[in-house]
PDB file of N, CA and C in Angstrom:
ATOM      1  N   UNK A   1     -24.669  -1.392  10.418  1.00  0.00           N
ATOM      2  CA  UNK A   1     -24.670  -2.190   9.212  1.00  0.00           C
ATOM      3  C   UNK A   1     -25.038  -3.625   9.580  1.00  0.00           C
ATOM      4  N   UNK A   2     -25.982  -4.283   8.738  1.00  0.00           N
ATOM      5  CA  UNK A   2     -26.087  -5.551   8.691  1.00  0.00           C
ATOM      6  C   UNK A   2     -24.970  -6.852   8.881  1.00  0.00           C
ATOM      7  N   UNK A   3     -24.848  -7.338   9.482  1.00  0.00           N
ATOM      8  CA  UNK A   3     -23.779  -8.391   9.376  1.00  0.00           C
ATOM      9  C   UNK A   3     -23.935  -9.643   8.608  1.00  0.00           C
ATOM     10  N   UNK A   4     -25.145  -9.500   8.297  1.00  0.00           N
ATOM     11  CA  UNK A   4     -25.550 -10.638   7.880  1.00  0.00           C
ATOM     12  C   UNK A   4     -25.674 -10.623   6.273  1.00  0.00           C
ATOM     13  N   UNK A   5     -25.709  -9.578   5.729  1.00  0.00           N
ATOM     14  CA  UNK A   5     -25.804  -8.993   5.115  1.00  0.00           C
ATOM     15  C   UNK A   5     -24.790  -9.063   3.410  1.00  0.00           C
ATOM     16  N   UNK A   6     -25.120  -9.866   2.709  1.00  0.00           N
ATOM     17  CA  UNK A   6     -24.220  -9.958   1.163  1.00  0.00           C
ATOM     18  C   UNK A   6     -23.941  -8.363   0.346  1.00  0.00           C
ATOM     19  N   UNK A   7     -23.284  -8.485  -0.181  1.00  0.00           N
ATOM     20  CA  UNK A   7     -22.491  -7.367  -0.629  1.00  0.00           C
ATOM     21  C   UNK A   7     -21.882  -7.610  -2.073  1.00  0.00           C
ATOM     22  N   UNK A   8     -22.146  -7.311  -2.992  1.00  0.00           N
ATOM     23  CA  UNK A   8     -21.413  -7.275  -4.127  1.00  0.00           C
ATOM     24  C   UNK A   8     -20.753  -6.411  -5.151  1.00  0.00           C
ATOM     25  N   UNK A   9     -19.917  -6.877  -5.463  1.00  0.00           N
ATOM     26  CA  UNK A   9     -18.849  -5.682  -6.626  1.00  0.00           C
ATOM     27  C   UNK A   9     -19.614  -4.860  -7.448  1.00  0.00           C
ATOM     28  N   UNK A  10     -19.646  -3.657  -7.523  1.00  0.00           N
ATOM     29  CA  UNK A  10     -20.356  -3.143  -8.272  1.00  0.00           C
ATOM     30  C   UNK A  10     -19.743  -3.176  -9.811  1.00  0.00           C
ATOM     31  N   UNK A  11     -20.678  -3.804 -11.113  1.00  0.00           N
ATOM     32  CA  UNK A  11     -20.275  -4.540 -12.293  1.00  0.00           C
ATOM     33  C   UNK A  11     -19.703  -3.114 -13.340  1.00  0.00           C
ATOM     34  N   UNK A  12     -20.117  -1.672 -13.003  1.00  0.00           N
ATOM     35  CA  UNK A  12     -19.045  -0.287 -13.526  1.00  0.00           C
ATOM     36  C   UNK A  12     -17.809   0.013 -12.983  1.00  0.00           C
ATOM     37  N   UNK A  13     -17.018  -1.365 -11.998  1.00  0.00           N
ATOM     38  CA  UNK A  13     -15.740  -0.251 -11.522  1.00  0.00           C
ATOM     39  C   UNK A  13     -15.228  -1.409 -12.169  1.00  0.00           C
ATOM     40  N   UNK A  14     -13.918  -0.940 -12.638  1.00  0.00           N
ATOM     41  CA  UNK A  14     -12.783  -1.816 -13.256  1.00  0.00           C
ATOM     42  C   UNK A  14     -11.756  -2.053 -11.728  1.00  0.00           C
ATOM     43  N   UNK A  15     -11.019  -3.312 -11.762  1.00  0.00           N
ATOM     44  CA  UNK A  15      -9.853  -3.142 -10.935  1.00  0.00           C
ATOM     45  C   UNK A  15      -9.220  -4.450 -11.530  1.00  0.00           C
ATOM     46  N   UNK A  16      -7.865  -4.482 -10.692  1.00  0.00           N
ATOM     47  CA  UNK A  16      -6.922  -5.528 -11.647  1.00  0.00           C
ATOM     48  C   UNK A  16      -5.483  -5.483 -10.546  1.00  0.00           C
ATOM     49  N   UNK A  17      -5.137  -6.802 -10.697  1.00  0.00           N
ATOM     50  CA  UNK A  17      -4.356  -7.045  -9.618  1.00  0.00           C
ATOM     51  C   UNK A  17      -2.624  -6.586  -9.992  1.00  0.00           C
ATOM     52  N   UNK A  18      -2.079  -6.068  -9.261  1.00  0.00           N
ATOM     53  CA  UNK A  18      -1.095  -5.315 -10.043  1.00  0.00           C
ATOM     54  C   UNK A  18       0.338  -6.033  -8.699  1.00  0.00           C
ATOM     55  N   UNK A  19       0.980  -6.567  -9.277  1.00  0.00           N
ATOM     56  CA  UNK A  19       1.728  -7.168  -8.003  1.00  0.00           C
ATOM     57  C   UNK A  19       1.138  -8.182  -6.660  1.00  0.00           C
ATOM     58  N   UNK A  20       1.307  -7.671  -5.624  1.00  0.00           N
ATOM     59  CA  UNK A  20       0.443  -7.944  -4.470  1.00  0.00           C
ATOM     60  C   UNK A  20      -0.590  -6.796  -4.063  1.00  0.00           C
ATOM     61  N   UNK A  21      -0.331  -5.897  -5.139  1.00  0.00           N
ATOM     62  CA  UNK A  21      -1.562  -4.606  -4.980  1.00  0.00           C
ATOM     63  C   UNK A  21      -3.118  -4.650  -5.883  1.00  0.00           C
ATOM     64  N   UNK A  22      -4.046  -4.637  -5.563  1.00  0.00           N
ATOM     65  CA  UNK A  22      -5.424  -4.894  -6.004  1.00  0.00           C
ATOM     66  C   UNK A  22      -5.187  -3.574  -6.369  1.00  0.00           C
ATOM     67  N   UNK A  23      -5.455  -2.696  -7.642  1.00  0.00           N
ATOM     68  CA  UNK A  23      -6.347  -1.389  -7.385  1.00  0.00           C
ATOM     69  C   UNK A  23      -7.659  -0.978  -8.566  1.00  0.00           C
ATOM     70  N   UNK A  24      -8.220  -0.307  -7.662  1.00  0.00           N
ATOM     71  CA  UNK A  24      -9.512  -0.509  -7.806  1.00  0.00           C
ATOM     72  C   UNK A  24     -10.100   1.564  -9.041  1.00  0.00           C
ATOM     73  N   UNK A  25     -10.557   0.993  -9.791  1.00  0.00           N
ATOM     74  CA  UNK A  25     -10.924   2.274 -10.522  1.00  0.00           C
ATOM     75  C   UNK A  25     -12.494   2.877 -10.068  1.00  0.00           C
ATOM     76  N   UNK A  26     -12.040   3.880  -9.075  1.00  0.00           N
ATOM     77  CA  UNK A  26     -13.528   4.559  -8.684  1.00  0.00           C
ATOM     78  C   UNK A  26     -13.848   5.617  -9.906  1.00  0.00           C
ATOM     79  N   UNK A  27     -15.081   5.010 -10.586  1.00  0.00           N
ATOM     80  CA  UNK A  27     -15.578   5.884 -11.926  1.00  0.00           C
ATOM     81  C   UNK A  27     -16.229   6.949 -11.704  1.00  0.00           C
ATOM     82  N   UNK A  28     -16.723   6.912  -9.985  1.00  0.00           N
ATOM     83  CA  UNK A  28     -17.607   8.349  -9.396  1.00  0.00           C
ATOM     84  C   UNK A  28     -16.438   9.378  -9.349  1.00  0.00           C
ATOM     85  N   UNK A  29     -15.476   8.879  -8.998  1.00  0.00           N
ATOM     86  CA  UNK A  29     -14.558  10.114  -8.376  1.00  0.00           C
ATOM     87  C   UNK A  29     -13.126  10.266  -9.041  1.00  0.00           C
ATOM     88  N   UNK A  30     -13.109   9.291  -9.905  1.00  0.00           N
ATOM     89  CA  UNK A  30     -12.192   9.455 -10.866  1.00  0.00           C
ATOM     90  C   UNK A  30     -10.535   9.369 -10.156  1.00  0.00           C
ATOM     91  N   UNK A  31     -10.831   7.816  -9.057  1.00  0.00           N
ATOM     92  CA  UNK A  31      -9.597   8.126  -8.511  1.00  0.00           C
ATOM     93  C   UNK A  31      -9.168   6.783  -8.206  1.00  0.00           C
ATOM     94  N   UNK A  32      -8.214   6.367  -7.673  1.00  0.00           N
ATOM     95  CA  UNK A  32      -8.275   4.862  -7.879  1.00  0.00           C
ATOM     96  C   UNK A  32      -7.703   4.505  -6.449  1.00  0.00           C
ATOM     97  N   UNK A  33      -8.062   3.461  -5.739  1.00  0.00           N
ATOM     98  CA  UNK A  33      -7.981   2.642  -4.491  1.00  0.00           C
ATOM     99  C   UNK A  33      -7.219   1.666  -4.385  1.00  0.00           C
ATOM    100  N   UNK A  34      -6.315   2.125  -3.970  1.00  0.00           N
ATOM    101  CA  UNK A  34      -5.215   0.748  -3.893  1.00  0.00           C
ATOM    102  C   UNK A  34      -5.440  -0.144  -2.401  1.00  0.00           C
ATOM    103  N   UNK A  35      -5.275  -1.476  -2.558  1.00  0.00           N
ATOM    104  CA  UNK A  35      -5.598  -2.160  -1.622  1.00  0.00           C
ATOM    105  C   UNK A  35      -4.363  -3.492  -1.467  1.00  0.00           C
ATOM    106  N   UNK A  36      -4.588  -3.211   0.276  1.00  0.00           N
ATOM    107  CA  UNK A  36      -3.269  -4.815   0.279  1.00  0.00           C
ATOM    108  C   UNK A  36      -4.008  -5.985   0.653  1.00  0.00           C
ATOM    109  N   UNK A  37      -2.895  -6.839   1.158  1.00  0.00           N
ATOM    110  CA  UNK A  37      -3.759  -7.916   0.807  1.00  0.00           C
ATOM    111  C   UNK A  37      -5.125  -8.494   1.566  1.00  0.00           C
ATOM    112  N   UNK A  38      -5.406  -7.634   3.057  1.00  0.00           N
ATOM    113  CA  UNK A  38      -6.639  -8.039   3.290  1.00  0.00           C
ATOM    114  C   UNK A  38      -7.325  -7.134   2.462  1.00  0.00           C
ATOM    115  N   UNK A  39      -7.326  -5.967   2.364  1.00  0.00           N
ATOM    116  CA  UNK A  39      -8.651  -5.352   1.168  1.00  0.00           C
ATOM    117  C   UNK A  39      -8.532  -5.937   0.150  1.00  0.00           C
ATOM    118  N   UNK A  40      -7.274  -6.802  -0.436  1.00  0.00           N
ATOM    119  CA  UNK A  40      -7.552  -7.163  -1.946  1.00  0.00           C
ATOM    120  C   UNK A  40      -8.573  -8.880  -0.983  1.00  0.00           C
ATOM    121  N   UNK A  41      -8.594  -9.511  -0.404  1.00  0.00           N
ATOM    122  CA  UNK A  41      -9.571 -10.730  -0.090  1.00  0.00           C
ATOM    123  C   UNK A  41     -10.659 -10.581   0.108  1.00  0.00           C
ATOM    124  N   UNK A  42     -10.801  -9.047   1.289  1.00  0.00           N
ATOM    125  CA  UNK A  42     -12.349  -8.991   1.419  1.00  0.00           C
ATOM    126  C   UNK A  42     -12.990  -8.477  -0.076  1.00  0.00           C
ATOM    127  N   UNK A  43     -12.430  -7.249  -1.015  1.00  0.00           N
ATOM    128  CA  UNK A  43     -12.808  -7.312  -2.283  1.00  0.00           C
ATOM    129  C   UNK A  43     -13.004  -8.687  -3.440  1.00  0.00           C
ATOM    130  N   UNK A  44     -12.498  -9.507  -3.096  1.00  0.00           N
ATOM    131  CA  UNK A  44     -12.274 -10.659  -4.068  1.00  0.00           C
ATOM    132  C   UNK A  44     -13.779 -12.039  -3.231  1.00  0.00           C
ATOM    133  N   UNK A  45     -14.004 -12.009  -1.674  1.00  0.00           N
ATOM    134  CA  UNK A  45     -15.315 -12.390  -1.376  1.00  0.00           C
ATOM    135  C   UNK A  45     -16.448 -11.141  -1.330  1.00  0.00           C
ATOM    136  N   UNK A  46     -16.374  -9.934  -2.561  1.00  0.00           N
ATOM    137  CA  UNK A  46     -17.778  -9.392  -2.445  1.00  0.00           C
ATOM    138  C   UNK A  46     -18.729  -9.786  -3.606  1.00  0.00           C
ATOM    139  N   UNK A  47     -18.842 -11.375  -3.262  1.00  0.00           N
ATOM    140  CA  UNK A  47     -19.522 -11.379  -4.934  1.00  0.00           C
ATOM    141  C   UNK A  47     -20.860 -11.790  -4.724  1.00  0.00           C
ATOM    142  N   UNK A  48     -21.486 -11.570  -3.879  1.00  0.00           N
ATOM    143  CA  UNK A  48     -22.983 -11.471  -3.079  1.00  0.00           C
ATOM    144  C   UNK A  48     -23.024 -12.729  -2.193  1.00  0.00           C
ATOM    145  N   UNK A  49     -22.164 -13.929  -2.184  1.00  0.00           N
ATOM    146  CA  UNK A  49     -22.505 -15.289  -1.333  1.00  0.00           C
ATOM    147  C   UNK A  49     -21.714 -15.143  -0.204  1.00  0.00           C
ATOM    148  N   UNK A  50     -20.974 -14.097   0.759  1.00  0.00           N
ATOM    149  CA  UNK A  50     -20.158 -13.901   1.601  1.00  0.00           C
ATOM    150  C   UNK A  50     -20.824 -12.556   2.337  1.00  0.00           C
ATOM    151  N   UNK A  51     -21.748 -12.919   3.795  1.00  0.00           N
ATOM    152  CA  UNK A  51     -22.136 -11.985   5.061  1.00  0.00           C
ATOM    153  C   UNK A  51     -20.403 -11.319   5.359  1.00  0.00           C
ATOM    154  N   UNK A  52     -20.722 -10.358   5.965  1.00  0.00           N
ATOM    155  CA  UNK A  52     -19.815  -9.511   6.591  1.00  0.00           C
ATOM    156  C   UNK A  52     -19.490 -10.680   8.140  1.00  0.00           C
ATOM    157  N   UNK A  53     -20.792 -11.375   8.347  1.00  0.00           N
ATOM    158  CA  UNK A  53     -19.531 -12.549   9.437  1.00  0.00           C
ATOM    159  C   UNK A  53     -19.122 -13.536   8.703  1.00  0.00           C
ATOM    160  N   UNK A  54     -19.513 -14.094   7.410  1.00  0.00           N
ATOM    161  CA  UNK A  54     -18.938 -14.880   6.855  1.00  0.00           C
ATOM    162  C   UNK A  54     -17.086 -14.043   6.430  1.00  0.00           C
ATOM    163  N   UNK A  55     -16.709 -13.080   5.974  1.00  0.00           N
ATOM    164  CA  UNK A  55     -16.073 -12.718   5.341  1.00  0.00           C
ATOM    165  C   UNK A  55     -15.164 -12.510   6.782  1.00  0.00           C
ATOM    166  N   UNK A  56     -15.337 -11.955   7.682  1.00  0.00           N
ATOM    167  CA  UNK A  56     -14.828 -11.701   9.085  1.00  0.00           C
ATOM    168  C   UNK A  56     -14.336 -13.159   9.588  1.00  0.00           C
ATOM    169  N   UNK A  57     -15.063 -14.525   9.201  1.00  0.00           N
ATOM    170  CA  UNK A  57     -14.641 -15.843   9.863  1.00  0.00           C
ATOM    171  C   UNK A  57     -13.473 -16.240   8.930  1.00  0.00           C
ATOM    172  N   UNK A  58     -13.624 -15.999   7.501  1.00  0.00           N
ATOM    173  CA  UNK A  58     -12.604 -16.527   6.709  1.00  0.00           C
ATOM    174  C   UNK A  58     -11.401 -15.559   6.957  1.00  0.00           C
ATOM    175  N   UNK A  59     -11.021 -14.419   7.101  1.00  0.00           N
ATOM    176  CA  UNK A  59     -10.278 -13.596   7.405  1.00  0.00           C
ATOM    177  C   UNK A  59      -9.556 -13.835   8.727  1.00  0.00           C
ATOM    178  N   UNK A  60      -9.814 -14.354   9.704  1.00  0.00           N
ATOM    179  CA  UNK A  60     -10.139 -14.662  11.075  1.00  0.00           C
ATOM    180  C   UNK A  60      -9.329 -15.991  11.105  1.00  0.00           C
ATOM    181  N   UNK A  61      -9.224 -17.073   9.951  1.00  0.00           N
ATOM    182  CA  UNK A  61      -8.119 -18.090   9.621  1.00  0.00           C
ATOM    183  C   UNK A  61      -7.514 -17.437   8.691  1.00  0.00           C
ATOM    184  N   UNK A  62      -7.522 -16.831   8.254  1.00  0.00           N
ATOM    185  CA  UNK A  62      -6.197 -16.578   7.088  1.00  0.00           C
ATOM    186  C   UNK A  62      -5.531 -15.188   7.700  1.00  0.00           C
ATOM    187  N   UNK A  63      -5.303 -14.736   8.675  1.00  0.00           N
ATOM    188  CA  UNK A  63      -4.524 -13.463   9.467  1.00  0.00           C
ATOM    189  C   UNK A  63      -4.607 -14.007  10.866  1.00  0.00           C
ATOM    190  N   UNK A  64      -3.426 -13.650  11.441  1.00  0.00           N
ATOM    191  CA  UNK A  64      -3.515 -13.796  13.022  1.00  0.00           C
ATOM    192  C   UNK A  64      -3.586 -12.287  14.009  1.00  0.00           C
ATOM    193  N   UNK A  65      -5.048 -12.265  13.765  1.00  0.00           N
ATOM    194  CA  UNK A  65      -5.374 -10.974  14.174  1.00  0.00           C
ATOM    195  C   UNK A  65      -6.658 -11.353  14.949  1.00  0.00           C
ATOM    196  N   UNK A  66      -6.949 -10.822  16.065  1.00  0.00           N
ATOM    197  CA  UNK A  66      -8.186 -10.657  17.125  1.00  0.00           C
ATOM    198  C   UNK A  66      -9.363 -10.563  16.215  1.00  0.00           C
ATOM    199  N   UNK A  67      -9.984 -11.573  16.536  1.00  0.00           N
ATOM    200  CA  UNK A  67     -11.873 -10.953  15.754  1.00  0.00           C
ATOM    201  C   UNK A  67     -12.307  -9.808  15.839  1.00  0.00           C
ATOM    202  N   UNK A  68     -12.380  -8.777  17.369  1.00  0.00           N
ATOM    203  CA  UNK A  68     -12.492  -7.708  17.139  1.00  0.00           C
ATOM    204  C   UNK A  68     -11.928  -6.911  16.412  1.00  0.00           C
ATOM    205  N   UNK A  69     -10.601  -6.572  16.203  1.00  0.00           N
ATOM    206  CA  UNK A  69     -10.100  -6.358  15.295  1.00  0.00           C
ATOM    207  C   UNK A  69     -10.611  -6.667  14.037  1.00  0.00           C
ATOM    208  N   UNK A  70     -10.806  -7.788  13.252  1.00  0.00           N
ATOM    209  CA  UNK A  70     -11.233  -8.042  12.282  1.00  0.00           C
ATOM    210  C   UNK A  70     -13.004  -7.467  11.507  1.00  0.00           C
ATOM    211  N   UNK A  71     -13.305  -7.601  12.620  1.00  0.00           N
ATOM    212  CA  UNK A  71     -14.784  -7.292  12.650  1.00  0.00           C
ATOM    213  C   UNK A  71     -15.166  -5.793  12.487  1.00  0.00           C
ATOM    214  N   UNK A  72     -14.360  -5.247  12.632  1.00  0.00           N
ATOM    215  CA  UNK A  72     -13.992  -3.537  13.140  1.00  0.00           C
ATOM    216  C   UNK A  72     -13.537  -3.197  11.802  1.00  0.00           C
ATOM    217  N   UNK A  73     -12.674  -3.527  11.231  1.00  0.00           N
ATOM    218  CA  UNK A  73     -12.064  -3.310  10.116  1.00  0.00           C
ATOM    219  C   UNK A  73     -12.675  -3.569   8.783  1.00  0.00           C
ATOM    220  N   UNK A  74     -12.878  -5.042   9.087  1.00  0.00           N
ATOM    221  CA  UNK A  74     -13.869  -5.744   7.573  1.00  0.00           C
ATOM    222  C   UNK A  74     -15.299  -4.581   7.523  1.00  0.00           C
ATOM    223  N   UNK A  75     -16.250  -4.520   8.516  1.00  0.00           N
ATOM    224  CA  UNK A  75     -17.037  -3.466   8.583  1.00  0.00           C
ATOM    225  C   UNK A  75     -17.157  -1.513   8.448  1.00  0.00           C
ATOM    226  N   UNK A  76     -15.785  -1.422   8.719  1.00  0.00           N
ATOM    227  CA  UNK A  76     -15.423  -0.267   8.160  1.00  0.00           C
ATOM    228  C   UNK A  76     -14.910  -0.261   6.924  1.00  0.00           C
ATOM    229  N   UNK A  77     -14.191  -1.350   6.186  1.00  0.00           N
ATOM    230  CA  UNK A  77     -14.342  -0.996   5.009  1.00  0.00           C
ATOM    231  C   UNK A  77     -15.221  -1.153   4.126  1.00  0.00           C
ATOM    232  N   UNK A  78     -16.066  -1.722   4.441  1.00  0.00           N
ATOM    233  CA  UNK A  78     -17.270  -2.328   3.338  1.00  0.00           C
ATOM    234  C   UNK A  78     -18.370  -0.926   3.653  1.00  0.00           C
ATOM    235  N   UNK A  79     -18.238  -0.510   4.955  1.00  0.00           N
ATOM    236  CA  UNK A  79     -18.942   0.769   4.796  1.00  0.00           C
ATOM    237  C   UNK A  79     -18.150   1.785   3.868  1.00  0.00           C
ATOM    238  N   UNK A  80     -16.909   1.994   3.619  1.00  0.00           N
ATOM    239  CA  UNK A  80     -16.333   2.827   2.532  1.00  0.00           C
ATOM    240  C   UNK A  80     -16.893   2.133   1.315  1.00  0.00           C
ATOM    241  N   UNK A  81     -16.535   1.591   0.872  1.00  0.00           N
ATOM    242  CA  UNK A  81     -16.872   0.782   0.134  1.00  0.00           C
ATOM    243  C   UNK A  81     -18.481   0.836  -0.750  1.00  0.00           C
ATOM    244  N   UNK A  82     -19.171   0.777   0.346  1.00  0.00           N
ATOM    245  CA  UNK A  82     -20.443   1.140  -0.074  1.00  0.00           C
ATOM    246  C   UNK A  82     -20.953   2.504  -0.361  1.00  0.00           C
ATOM    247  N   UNK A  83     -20.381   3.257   0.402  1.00  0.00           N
ATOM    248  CA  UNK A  83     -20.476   4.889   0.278  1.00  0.00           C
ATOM    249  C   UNK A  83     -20.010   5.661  -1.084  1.00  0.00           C
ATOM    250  N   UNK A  84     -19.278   4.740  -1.392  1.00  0.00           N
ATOM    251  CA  UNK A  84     -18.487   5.473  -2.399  1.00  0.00           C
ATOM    252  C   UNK A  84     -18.687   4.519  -3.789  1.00  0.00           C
ATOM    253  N   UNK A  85     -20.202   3.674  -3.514  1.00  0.00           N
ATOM    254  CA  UNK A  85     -20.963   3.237  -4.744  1.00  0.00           C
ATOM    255  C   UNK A  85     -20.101   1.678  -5.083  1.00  0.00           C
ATOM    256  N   UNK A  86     -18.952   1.367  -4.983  1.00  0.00           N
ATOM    257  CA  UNK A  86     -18.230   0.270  -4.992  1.00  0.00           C
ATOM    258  C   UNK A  86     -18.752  -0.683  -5.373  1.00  0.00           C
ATOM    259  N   UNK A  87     -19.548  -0.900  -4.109  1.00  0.00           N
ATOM    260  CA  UNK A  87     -20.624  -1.995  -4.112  1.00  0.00           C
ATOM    261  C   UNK A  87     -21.745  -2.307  -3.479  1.00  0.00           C
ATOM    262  N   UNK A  88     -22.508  -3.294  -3.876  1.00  0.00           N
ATOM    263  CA  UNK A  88     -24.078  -2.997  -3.600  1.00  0.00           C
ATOM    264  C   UNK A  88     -24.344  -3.535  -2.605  1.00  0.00           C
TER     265      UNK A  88
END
């Protein structure tokens, strides 16, 4: 996958912040994605002006977690994410 690469919400899924839980309405599969709070941030920077290293650097100050780590993760989910139509 591109790293460089913008990514945005796809404008047919509904989601809505429910507590500290994001969840997300997948309309392909009729099932819904609950997310904590790093999937609810990296979902909330997919609005096409945020690279997968941009989104990995801001994540990277706001968690005290290893870049690899971060980089590993932010990229595996945005590949779900994309697979499953999410976003573009």
């Amino acid at each position: 996958m591109d790293k460089d690469r913008c990514f945005v919400r796809n404008s047919s899924v509904s989601y809505k912040l429910i507590g500290d839980e994001l969840i997300i309405v997948d309309p392909y599969r009729h099932k819904l994605l609950r997310l904590n709070n790093v999937g609810r941030v990296i979902w909330e920077l997919l609005d096409g002006r945020y690279s997968i290293v941009q989104i990995t650097d801001i994540l990277g100050e706001q968690f005290d977690v290893t870049r690899e780590t971060i980089e590993k993760d932010v990229s595996r989910f945005i590949s779900l994410l994309f697979k499953r139509e999410l976003i573009k």
